[in-house]
PDB file of N, CA and C in Angstrom:
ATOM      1  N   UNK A   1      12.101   1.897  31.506  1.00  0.00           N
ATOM      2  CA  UNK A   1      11.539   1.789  30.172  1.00  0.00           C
ATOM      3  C   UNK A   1      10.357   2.763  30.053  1.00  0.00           C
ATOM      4  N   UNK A   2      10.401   3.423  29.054  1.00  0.00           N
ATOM      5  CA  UNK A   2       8.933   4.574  29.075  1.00  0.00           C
ATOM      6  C   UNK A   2       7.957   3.742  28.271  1.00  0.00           C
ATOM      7  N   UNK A   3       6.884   3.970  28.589  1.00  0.00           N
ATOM      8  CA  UNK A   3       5.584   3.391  28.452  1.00  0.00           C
ATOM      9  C   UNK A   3       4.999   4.532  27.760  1.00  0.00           C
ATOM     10  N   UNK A   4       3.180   4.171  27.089  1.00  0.00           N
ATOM     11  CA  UNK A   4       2.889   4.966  26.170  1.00  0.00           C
ATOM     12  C   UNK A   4       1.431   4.352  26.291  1.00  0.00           C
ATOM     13  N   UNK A   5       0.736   5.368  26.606  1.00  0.00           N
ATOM     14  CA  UNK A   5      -0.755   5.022  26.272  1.00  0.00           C
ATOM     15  C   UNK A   5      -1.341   5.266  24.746  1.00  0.00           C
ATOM     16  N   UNK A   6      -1.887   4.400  24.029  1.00  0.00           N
ATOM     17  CA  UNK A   6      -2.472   4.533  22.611  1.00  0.00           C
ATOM     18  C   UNK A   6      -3.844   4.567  22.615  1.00  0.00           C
ATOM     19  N   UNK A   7      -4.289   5.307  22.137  1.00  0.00           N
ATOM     20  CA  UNK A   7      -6.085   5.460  22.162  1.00  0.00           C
ATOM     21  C   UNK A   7      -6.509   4.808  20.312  1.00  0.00           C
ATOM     22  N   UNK A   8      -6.930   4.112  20.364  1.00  0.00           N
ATOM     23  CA  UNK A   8      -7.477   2.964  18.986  1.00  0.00           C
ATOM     24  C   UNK A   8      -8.375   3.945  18.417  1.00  0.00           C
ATOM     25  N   UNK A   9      -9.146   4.745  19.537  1.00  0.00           N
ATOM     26  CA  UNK A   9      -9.847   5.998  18.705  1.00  0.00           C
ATOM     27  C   UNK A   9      -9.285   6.943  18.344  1.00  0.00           C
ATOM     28  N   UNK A  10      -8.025   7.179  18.678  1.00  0.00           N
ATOM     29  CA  UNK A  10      -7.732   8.782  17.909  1.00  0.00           C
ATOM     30  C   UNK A  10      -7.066   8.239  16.907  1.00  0.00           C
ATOM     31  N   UNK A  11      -7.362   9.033  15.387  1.00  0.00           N
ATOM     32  CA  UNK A  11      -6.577   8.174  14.283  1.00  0.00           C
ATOM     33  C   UNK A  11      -4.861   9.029  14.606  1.00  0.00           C
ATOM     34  N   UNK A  12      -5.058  10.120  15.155  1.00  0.00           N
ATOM     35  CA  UNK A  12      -3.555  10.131  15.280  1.00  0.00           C
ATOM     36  C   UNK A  12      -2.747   9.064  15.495  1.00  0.00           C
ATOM     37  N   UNK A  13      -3.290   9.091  16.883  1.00  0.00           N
ATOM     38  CA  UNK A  13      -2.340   7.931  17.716  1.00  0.00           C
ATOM     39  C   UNK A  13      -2.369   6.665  16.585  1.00  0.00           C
ATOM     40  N   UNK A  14      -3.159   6.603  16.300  1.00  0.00           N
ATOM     41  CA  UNK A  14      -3.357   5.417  15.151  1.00  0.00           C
ATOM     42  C   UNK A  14      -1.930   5.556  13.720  1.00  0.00           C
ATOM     43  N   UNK A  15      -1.710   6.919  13.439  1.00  0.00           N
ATOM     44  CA  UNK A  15      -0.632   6.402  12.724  1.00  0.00           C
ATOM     45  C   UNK A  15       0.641   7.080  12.795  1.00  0.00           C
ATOM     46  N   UNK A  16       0.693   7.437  14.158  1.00  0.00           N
ATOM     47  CA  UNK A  16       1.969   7.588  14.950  1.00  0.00           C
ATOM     48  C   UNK A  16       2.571   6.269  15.092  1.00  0.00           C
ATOM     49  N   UNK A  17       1.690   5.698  15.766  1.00  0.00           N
ATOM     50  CA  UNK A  17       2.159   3.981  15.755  1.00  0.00           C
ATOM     51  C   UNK A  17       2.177   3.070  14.577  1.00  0.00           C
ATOM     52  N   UNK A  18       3.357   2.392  14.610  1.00  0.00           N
ATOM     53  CA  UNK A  18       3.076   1.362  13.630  1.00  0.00           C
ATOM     54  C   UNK A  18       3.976   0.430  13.482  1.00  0.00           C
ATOM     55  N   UNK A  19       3.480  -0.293  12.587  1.00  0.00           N
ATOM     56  CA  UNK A  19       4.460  -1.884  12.746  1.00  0.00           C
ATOM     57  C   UNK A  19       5.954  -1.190  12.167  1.00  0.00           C
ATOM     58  N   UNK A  20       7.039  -2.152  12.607  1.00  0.00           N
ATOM     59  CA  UNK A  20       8.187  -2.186  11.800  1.00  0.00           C
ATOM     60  C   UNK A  20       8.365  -1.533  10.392  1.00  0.00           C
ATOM     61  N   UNK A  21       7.508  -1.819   9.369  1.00  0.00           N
ATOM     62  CA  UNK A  21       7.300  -1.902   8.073  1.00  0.00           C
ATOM     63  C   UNK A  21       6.186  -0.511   7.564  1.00  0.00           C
ATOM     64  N   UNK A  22       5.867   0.141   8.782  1.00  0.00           N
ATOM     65  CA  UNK A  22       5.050   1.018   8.721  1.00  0.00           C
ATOM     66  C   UNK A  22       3.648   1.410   8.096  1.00  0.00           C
ATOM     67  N   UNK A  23       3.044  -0.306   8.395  1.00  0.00           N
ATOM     68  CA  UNK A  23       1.431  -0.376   8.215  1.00  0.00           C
ATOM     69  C   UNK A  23       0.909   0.514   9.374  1.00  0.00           C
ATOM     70  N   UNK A  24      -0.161   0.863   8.963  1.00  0.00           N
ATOM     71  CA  UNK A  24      -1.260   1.334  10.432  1.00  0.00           C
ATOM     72  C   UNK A  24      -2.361   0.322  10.923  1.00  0.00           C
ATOM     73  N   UNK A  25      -2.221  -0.372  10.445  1.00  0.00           N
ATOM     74  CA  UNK A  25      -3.645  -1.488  10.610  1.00  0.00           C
ATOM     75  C   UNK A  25      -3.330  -2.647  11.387  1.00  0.00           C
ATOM     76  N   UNK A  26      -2.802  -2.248  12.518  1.00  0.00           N
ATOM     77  CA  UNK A  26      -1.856  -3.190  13.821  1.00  0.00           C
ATOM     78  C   UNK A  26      -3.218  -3.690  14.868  1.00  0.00           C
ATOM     79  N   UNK A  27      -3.080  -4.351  15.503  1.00  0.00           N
ATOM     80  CA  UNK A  27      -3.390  -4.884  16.282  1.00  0.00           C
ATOM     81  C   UNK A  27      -3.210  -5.467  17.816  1.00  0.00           C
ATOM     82  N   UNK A  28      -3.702  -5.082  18.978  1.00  0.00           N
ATOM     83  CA  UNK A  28      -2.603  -5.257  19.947  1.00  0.00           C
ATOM     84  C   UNK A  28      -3.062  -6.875  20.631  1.00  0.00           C
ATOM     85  N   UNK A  29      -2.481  -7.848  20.924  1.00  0.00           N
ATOM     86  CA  UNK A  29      -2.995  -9.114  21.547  1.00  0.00           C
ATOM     87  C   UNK A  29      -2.528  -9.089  22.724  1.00  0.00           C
ATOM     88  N   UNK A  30      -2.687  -9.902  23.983  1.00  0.00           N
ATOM     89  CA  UNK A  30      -2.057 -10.135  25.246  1.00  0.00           C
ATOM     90  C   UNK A  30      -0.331  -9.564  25.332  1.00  0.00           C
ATOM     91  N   UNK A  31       0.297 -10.696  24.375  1.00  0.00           N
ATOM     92  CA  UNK A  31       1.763 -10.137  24.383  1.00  0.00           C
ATOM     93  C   UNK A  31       2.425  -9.734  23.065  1.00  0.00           C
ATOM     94  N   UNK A  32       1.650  -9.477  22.298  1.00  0.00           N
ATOM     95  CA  UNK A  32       2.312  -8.896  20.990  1.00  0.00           C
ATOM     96  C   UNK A  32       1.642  -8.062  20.305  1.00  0.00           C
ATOM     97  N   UNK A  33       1.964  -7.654  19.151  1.00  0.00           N
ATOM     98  CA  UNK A  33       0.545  -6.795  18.021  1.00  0.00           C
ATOM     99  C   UNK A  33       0.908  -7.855  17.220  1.00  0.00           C
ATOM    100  N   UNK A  34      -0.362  -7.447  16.365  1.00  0.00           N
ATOM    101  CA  UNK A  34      -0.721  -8.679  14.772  1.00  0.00           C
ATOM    102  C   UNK A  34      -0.637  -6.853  14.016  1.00  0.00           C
ATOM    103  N   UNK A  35      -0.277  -7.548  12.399  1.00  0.00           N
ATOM    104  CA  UNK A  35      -0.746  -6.451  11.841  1.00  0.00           C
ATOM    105  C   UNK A  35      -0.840  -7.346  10.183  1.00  0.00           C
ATOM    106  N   UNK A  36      -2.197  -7.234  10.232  1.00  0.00           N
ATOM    107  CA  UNK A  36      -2.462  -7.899   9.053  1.00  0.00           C
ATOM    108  C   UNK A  36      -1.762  -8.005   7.315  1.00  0.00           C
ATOM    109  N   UNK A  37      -0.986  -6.695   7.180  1.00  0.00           N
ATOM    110  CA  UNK A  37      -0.833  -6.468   5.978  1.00  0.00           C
ATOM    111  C   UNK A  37       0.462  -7.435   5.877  1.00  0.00           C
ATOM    112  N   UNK A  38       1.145  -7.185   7.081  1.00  0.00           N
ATOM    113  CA  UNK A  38       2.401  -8.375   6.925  1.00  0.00           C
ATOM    114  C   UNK A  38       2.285  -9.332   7.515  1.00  0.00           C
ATOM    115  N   UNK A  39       0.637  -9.879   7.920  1.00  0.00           N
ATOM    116  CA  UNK A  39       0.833 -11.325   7.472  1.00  0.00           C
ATOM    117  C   UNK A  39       0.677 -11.312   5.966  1.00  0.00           C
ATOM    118  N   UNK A  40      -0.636 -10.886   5.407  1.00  0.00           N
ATOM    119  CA  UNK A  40      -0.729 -11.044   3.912  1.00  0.00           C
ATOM    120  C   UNK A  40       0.096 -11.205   3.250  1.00  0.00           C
ATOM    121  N   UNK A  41       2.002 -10.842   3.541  1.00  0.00           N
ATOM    122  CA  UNK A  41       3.467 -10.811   3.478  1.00  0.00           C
ATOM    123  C   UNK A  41       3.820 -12.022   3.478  1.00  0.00           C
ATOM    124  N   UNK A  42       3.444 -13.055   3.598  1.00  0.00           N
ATOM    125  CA  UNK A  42       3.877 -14.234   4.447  1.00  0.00           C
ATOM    126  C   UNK A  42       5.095 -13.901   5.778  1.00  0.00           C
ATOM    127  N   UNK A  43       4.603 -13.122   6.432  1.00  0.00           N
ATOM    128  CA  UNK A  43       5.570 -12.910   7.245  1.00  0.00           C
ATOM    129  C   UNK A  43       4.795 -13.529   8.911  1.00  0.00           C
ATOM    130  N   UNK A  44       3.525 -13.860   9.076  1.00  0.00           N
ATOM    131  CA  UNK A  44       3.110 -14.367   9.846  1.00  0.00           C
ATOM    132  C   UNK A  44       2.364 -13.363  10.894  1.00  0.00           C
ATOM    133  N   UNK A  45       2.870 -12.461  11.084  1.00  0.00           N
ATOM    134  CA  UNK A  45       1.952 -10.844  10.963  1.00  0.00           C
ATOM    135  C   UNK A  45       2.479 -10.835  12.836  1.00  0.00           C
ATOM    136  N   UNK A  46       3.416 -11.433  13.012  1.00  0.00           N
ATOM    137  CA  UNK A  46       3.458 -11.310  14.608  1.00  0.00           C
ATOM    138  C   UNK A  46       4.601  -9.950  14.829  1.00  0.00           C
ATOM    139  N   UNK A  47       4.250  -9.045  15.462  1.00  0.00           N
ATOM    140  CA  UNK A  47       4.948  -7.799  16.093  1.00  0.00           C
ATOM    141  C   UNK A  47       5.300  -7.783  17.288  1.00  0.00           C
ATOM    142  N   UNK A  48       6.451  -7.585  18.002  1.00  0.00           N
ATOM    143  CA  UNK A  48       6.964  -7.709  19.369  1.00  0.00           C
ATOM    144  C   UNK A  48       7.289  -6.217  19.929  1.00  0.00           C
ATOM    145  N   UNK A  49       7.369  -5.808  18.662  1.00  0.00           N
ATOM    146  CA  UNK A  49       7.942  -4.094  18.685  1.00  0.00           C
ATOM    147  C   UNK A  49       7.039  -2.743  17.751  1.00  0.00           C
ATOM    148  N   UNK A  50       6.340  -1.750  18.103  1.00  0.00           N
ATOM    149  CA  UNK A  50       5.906  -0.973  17.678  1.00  0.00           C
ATOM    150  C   UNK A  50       6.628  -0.219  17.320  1.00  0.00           C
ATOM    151  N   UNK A  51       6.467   0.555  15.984  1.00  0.00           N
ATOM    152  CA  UNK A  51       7.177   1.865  15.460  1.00  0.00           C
ATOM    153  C   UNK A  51       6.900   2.917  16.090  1.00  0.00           C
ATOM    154  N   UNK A  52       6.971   4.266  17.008  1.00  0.00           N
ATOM    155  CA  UNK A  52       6.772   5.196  17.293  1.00  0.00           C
ATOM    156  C   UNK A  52       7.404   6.236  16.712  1.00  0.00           C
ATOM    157  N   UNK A  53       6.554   6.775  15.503  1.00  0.00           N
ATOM    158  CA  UNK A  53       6.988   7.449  14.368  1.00  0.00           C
ATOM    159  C   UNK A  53       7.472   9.246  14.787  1.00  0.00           C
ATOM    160  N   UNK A  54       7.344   9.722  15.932  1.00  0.00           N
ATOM    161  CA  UNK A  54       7.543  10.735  16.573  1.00  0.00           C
ATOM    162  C   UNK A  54       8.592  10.540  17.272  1.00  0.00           C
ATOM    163  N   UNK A  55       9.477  10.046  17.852  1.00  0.00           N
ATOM    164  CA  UNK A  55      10.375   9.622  19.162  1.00  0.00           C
ATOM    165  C   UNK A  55      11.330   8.706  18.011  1.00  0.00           C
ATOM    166  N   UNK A  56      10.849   8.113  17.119  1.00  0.00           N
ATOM    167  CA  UNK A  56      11.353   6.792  16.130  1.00  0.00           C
ATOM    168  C   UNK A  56      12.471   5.980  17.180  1.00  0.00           C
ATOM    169  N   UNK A  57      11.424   5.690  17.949  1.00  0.00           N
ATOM    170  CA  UNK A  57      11.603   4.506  19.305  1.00  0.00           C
ATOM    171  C   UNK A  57      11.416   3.190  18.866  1.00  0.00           C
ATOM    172  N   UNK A  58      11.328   2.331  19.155  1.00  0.00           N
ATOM    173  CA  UNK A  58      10.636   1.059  19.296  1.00  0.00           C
ATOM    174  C   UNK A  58       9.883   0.278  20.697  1.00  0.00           C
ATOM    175  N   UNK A  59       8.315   0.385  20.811  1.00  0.00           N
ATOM    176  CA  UNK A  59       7.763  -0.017  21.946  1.00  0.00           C
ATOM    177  C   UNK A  59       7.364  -1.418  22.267  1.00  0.00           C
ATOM    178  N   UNK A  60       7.933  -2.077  23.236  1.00  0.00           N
ATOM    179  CA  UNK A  60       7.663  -3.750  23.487  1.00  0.00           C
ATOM    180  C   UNK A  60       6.227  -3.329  23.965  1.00  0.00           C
ATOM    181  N   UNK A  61       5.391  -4.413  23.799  1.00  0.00           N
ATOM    182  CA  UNK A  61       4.432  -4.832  23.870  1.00  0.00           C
ATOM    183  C   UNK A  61       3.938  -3.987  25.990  1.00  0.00           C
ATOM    184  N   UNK A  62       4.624  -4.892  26.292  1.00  0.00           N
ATOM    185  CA  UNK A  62       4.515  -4.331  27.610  1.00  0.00           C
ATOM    186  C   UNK A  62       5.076  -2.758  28.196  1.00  0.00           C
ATOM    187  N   UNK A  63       4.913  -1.862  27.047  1.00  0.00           N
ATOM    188  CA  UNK A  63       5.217  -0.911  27.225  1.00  0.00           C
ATOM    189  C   UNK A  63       4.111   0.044  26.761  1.00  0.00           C
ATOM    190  N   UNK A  64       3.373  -0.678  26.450  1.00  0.00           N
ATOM    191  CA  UNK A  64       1.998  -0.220  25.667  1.00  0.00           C
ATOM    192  C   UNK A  64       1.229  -0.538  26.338  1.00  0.00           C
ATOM    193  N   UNK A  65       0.078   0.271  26.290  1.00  0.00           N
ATOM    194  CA  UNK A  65      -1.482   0.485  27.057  1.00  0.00           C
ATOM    195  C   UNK A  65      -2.350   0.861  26.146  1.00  0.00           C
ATOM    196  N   UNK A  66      -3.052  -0.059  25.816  1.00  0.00           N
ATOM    197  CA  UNK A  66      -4.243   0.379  24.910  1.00  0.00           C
ATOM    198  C   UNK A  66      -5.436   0.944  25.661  1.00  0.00           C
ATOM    199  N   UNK A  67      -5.651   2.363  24.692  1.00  0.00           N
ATOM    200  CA  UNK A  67      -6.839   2.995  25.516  1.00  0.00           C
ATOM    201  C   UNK A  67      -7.793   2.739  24.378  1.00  0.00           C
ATOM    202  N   UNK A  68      -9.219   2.666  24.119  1.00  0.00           N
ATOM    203  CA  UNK A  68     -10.223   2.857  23.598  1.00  0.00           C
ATOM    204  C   UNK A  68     -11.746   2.754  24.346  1.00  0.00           C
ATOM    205  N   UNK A  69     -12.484   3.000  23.341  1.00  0.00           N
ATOM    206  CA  UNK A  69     -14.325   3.605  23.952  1.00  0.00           C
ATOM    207  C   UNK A  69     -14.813   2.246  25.063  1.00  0.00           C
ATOM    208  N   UNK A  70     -14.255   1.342  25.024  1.00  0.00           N
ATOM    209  CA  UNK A  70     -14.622  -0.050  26.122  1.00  0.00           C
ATOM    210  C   UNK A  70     -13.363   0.460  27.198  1.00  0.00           C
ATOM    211  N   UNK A  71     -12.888   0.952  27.335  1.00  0.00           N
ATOM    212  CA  UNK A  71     -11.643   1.100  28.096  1.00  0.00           C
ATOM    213  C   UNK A  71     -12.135   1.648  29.514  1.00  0.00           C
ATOM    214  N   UNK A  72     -12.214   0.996  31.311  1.00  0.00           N
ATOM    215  CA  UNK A  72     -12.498   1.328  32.072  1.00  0.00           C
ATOM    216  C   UNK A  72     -12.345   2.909  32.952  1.00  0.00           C
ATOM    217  N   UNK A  73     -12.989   3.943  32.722  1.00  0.00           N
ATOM    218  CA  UNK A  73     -13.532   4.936  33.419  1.00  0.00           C
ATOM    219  C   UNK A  73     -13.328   6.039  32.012  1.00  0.00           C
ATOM    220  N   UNK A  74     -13.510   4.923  31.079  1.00  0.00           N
ATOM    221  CA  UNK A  74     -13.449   6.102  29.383  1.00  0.00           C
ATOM    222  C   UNK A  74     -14.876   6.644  29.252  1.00  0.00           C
ATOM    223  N   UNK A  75     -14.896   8.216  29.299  1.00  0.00           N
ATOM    224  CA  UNK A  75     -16.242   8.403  28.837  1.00  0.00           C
ATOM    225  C   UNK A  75     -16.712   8.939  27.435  1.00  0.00           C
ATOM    226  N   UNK A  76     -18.266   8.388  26.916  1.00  0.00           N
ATOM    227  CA  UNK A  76     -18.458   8.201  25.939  1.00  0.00           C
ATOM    228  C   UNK A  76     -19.240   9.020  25.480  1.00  0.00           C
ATOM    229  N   UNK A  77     -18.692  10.500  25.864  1.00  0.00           N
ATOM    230  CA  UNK A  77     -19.604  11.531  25.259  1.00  0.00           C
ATOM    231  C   UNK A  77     -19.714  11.287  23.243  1.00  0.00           C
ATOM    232  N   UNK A  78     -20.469  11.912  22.894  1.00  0.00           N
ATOM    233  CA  UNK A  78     -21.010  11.447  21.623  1.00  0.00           C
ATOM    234  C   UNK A  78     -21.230  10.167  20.949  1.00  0.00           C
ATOM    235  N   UNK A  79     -21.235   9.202  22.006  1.00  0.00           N
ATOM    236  CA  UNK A  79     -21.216   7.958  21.389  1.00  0.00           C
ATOM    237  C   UNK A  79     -22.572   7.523  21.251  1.00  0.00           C
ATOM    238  N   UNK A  80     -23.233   6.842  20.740  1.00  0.00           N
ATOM    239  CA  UNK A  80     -24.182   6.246  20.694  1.00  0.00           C
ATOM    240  C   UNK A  80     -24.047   4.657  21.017  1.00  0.00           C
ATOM    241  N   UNK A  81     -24.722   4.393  22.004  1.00  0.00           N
ATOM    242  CA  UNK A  81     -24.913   3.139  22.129  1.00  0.00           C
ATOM    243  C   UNK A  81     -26.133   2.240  22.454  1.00  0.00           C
TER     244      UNK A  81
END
C-alpha cells in the first residue's frame, strides 16, 4: 500500500487532499479524518478515505502521516513562538 506524508502547513498539500466530496477543511483523528463541511451535511463528517487529487487515489487513514510545525525533528525557521 503506498503511504503519503501531508504537511497541514503547506496549503498545497492542503488541497491536493481532500474528502470524498472534495472539501479542503479535513481533519485527521487517530483512525479517520473529520471534515466539517460534511458534517454540516448531516452526513456525520466521518472520512475513512482521502481524495488524492493528483494520483485520484483514495488514502486509508493508515496510509497517511501527518506532518506539521509540532511535528517531531520539524524545524521552525520563521516561526515565531
Amino acid at each position: 500500500m503506498r503511504t503519503e506524508a501531508i504537511d497541514l502547513d503547506d496549503e498545497t498539500s492542503r488541497w491536493r487532499f481532500r474528502c470524498p466530496r472534495g472539501h479542503v477543511r479535513w481533519k485527521p483523528t487517530e483512525d479517520h479524518f473529520y471534515c466539517r463541511e460534511c458534517a454540516a451535511q448531516d452526513d456525520g463528517g466521518v472520512i475513512v478515505r482521502l481524495w488524492d487529487r493528483q494520483t485520484n487515489e483514495r488514502l486509508p487513514r493508515e496510509a497517511v502521516t501527518i506532518v506539521d510545525a509540532d511535528s517531531p525533528g520539524r524545524r521552525s525557521e520563521g516561526r515565531v513562538r
